[in-house]
Protein backbone atom coordinates (compact mmCIF):
# COMPACT_ATOMS: atom_id res chain seq x y z
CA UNK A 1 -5.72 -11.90 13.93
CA UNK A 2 -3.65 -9.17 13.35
CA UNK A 3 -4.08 -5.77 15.20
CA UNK A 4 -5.39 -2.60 13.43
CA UNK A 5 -2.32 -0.75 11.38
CA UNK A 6 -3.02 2.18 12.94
CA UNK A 7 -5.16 4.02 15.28
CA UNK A 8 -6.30 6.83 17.38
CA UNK A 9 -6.35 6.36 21.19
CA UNK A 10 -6.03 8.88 24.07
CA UNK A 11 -4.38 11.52 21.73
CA UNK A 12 -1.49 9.79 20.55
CA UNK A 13 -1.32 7.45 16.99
CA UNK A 14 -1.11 4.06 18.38
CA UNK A 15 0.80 1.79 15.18
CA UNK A 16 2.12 -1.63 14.61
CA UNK A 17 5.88 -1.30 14.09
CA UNK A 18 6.47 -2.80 10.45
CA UNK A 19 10.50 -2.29 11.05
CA UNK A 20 10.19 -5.07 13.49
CA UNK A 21 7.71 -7.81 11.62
CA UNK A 22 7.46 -10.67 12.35
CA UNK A 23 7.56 -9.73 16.15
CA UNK A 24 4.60 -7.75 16.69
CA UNK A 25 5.36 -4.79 18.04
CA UNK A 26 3.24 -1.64 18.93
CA UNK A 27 4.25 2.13 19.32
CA UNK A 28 2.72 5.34 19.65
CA UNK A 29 3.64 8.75 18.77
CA UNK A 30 2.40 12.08 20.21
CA UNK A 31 3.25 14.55 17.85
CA UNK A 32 3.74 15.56 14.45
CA UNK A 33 7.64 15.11 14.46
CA UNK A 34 7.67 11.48 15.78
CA UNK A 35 5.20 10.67 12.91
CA UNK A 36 7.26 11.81 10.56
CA UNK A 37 10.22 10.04 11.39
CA UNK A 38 8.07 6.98 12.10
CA UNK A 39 6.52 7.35 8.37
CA UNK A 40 10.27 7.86 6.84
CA UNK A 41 11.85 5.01 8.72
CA UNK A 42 8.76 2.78 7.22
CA UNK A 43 7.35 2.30 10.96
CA UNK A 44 4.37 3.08 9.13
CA UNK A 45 4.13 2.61 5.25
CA UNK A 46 1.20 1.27 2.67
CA UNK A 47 -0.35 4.09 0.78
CA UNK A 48 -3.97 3.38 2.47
CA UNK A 49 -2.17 3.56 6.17
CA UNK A 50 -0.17 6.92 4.96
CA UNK A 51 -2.81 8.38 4.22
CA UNK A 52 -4.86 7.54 7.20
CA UNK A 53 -1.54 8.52 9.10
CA UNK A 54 -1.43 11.90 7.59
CA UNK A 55 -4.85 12.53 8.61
CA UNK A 56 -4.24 11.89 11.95
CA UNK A 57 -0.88 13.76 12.08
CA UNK A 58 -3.01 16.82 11.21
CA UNK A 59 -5.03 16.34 14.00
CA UNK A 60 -2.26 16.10 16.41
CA UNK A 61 -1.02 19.50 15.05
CA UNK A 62 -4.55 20.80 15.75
CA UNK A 63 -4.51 19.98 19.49
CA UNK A 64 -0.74 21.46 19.60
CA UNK A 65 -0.55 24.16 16.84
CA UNK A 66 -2.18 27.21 14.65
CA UNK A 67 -1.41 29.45 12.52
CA UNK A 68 1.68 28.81 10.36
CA UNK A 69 3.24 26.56 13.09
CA UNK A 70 -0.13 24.31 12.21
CA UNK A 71 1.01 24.98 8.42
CA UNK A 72 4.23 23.90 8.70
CA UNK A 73 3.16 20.77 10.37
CA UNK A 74 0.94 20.08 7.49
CA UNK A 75 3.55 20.88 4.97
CA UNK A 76 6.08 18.49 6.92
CA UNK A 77 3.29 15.24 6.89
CA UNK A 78 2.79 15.92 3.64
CA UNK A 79 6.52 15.66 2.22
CA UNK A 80 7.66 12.42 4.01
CA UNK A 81 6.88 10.35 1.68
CA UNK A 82 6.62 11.99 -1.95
CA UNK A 83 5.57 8.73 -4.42
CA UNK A 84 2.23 7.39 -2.23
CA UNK A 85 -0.43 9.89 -3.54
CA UNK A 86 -2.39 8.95 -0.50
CA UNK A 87 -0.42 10.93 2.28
CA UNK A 88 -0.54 14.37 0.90
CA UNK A 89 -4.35 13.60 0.02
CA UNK A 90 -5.07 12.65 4.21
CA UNK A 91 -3.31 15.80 5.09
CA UNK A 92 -4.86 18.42 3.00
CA UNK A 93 -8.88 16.06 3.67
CA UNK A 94 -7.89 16.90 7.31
CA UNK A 95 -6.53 19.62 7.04
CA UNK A 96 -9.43 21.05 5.54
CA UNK A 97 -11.37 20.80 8.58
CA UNK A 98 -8.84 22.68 10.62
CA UNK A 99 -11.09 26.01 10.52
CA UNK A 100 -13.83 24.23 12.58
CA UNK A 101 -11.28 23.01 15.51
CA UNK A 102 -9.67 20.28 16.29
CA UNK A 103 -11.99 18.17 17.27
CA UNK A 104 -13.24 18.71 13.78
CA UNK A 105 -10.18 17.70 12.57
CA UNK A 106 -9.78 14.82 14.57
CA UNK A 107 -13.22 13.67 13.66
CA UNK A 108 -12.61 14.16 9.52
CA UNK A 109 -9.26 11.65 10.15
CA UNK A 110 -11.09 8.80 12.08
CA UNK A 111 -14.05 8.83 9.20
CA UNK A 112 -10.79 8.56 6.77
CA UNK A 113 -10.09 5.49 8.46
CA UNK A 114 -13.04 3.89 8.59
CA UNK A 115 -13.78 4.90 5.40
CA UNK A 116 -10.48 3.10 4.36
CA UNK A 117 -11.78 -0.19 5.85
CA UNK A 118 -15.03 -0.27 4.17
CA UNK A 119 -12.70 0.75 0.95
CA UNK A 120 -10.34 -2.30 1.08
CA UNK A 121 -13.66 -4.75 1.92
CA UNK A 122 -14.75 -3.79 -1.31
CA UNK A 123 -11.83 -3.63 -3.64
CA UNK A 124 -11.12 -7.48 -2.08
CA UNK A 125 -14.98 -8.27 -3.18
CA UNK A 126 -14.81 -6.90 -6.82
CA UNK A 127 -10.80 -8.12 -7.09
CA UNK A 128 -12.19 -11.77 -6.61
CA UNK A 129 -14.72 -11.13 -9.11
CA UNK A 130 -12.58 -9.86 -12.19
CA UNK A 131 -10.22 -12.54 -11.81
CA UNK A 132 -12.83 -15.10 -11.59
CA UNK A 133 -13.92 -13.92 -14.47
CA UNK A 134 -10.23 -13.45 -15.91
CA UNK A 135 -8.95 -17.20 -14.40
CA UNK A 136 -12.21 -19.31 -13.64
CA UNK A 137 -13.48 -20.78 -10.30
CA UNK A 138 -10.08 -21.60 -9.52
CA UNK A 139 -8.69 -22.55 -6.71
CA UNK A 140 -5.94 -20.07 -8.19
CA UNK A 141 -2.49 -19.58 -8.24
CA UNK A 142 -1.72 -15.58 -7.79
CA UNK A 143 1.77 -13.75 -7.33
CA UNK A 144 2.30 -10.34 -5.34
CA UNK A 145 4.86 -8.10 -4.52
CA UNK A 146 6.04 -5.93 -1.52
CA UNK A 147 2.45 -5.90 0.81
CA UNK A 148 -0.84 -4.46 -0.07
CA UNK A 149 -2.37 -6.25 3.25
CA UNK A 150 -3.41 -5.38 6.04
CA UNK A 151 -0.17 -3.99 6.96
CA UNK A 152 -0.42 -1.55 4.14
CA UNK A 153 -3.80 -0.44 5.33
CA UNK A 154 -5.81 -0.10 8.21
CA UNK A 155 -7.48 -3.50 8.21
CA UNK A 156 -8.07 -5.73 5.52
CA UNK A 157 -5.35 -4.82 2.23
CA UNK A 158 -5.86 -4.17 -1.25
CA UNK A 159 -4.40 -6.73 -3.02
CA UNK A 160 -3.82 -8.81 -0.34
CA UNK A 161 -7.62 -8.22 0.60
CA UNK A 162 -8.94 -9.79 -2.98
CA UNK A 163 -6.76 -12.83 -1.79
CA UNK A 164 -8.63 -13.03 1.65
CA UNK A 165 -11.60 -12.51 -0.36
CA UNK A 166 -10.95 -15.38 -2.63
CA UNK A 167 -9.77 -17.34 0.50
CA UNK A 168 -13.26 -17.09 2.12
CA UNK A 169 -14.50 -19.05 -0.94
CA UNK A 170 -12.14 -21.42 -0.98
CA UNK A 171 -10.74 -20.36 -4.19
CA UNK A 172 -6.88 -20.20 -3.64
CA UNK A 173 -4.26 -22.39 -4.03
CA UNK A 174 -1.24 -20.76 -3.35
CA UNK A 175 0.31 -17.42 -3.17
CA UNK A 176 3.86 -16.17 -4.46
CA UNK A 177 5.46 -13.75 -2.64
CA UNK A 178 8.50 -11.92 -3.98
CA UNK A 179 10.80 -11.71 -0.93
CA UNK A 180 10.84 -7.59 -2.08
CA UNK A 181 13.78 -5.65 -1.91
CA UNK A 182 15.77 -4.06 0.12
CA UNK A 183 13.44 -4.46 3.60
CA UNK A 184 11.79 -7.78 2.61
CA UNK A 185 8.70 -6.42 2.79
CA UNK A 186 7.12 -9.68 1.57
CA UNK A 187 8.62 -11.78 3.32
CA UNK A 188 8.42 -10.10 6.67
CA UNK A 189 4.75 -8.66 6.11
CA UNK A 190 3.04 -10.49 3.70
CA UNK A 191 4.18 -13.70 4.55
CA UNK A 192 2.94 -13.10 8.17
CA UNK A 193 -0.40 -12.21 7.07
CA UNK A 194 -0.86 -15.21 5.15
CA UNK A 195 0.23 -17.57 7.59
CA UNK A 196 -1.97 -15.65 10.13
CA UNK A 197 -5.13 -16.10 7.59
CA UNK A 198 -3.99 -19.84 6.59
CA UNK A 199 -3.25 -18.66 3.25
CA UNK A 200 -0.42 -21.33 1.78
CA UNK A 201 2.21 -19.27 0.24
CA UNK A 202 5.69 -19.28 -1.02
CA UNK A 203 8.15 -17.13 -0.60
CA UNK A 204 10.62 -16.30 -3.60
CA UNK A 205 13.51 -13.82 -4.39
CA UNK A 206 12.64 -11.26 -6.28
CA UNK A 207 15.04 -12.31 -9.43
CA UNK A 208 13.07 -15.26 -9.39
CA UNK A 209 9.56 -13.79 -9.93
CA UNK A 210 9.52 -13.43 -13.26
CA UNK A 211 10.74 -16.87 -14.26
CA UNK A 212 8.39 -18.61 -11.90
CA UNK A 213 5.31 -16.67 -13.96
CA UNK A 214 7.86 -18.18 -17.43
CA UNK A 215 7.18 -21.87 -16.12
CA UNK A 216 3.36 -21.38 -15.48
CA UNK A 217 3.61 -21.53 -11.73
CA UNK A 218 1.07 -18.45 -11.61
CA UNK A 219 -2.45 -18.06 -12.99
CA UNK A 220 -2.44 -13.80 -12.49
CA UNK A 221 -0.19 -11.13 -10.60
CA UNK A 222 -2.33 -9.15 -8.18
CA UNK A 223 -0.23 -5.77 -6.49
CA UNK A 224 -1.49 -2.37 -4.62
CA UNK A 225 -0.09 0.92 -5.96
CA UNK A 226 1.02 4.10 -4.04
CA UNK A 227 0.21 6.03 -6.87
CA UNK A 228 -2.17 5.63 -10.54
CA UNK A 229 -1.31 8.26 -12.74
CA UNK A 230 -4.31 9.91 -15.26
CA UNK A 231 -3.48 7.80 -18.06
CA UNK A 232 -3.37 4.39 -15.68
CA UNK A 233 0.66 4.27 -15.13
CA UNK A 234 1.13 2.77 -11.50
CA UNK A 235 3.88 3.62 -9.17
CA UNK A 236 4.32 0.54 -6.53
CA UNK A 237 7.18 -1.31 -4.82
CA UNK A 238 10.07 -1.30 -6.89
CA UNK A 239 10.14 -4.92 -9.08
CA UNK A 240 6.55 -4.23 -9.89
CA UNK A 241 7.55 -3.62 -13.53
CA UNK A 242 9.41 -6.80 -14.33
CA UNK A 243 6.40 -8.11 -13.05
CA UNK A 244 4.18 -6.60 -15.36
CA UNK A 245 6.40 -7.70 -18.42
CA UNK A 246 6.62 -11.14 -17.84
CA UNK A 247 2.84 -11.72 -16.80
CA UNK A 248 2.22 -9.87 -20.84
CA UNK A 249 4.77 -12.31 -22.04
CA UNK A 250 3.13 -15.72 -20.23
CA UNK A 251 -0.21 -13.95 -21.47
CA UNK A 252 -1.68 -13.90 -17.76
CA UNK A 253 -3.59 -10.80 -16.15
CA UNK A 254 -1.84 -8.47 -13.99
CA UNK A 255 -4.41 -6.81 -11.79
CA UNK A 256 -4.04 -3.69 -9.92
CA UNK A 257 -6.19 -3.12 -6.78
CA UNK A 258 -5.90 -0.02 -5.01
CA UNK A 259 -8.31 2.77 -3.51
CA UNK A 260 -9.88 5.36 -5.68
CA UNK A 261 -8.09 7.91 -3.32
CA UNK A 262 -4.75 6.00 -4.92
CA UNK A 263 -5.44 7.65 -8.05
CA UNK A 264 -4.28 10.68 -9.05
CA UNK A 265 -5.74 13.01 -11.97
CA UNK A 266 -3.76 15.74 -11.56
CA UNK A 267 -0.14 13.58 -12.50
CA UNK A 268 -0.84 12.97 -16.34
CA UNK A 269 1.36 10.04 -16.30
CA UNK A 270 3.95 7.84 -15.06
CA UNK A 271 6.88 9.99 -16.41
CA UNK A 272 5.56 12.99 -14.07
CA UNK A 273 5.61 10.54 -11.05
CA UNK A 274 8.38 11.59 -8.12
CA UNK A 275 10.07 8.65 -7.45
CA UNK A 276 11.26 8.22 -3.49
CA UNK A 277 15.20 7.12 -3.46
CA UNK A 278 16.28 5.71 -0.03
CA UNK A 279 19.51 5.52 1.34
CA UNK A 280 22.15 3.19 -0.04
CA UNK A 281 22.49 1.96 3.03
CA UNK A 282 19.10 -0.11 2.69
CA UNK A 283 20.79 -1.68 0.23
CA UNK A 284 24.26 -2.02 1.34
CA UNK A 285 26.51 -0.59 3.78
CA UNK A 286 29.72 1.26 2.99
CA UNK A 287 28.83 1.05 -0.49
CA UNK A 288 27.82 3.01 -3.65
CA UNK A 289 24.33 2.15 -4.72
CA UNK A 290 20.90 3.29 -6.49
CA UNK A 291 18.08 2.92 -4.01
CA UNK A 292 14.83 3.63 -5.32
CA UNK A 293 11.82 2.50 -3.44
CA UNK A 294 8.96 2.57 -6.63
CA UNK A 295 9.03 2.19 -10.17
CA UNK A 296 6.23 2.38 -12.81
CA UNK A 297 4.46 -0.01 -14.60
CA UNK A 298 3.01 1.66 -17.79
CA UNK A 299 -0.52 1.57 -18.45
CA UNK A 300 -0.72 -0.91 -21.23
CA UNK A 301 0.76 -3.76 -19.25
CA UNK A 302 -1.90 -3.52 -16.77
CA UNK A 303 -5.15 -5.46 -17.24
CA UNK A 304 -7.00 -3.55 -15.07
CA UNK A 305 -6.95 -1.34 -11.71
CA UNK A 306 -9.91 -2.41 -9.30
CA UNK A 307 -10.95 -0.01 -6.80
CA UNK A 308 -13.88 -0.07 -4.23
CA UNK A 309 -15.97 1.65 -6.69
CA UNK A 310 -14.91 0.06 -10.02
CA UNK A 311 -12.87 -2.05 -12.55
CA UNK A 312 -10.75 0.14 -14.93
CA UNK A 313 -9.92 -1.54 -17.96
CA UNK A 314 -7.88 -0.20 -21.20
């Protein structure tokens, strides 16, 4: 099995390396500034694991920091990634605690990650029940994008936890995995996981997605988000939209699952969503290019967000 994402151990953030999936690699970081540039650089990335990683950034800058240094520590977390609603919320929970101490602090950022792994046991639990009741028994044929495993949270994933869940019962077929642009993010991290788990799985480009849901190949599209606006617009992995069209063309459900601390009242919608854009270089080097790393999928394309506490449906 796969290690925890991340973790706390001896004051320092101990986290699997995603840059170098497949090889398993492990780093820590001991303060704030090495967690940003690990959280930038995608060392670690998943909205659940941001936000569990900006919890525990505060509470290195509590064991280092007050006053406005300790602010501007906070302030620095908070910004690294500006799409994944989930980081700014771990730093200001956190952060919150900050006038009790640090050990306060530390203590409010470890229940955020457990909390996150109860979170993700149940969002896998209700996903496999909605599409059951969406697809049938099964075994079923499901398509993702980018990863919403365990990768992208502490322990178990979002999306990729209702396919685990469904795996338990013996329910799956196969899995598509869009190869997801420009880090491969699917087919470095989700792949892995689903070989680790025994999930079969096949890896596609991401051009291809869409056609493969044309021809049938796929029963539902299951995704995580990094951010669910008021109205139910979703911000994930760039390619998540052309998803979402296709699966309303073939007629198929495309099911959301993501943590209730994913959603966000206070952005009314997708339009009001800040949308991260990396470095051309990602892309290509030496050359001109548009590199953003989410889009949105409006509202009305999307059957349904799960999250551990329920199934919201327009």
């Amino acid at each position: 099995m796969l290690p925890r994402t991340i973790d706390w151990d001896g004051g320092r953030i101990v986290l699997v390396d995603q840059t170098a999936l497949p090889e398993l690699a492990v780093t820590a970081v001991g303060d704030v500034d090495e967690l940003v540039d690990a959280i930038r650089r995608l060392v670690v990335r998943g909205a659940p694991a941001l936000g569990v990683a900006g919890a525990l950034g505060v509470a290195l800058a509590a064991y280092t920091s007050t006053g406005a240094e300790f602010d501007a520590a906070c302030d620095r977390l908070a910004a690294a990634r500006p799409t994944a609603a989930n980081l700014a919320g771990g730093v200001a929970r956190a952060g919150a605690a900050a006038p009790d101490g640090p050990d306060a602090v530390l203590a409010a950022a470890l229940a955020l990650r457990d909390e996150d792994i109860a979170a993700c046991r149940a969002i896998g639990a209700r996903g496999a029940a909605l599409l059951t009741e969406l697809c049938g028994p099964g075994p079923l044929r499901l398509h993702t994008h980018c990863n919403a495993g365990a990768m992208a949270c502490v322990e178990w994933g979002t999306a990729l936890g209702v396919v685990r869940s469904l795996h338990e019962e013996a329910r799956i077929d196969y899995v598509v995995v869009d190869e997801t642009r420009p880090l491969l993010q699917g087919a470095r991290i989700t792949a892995v996981e689903l070989a680790v788990v025994g999930v079969p799985y096949r890896v596609v480009v991401d051009g291809a997605g869409a056609s493969i849901i044309a021809r049938g190949l796929v029963d539902a599209v299951v995704v995580g988000a990094d951010r669910v606006a008021a109205n139910g617009d979703v911000a994930n992995k760039v390619g998540t939209y052309p998803l979402a069209l296709a699966a309303a063309r073939a007629g198929i459900p495309f099911v959301v699952a993501a943590p209730e601390s994913t959603l966000d009242a206070a952005t009314p919608d997708g339009d009001r969503i800040t949308i991260e854009e990396r470095a051309p270089d990602e892309v290509v080097a030496g050359r001109p290019a548009w590199n953003p790393a989410f889009d949105v999928t409006p509202h009305d394309l999307v059957t349904a967000v799960v999250t551990e506490e329920r199934v919201w449906r327009w």
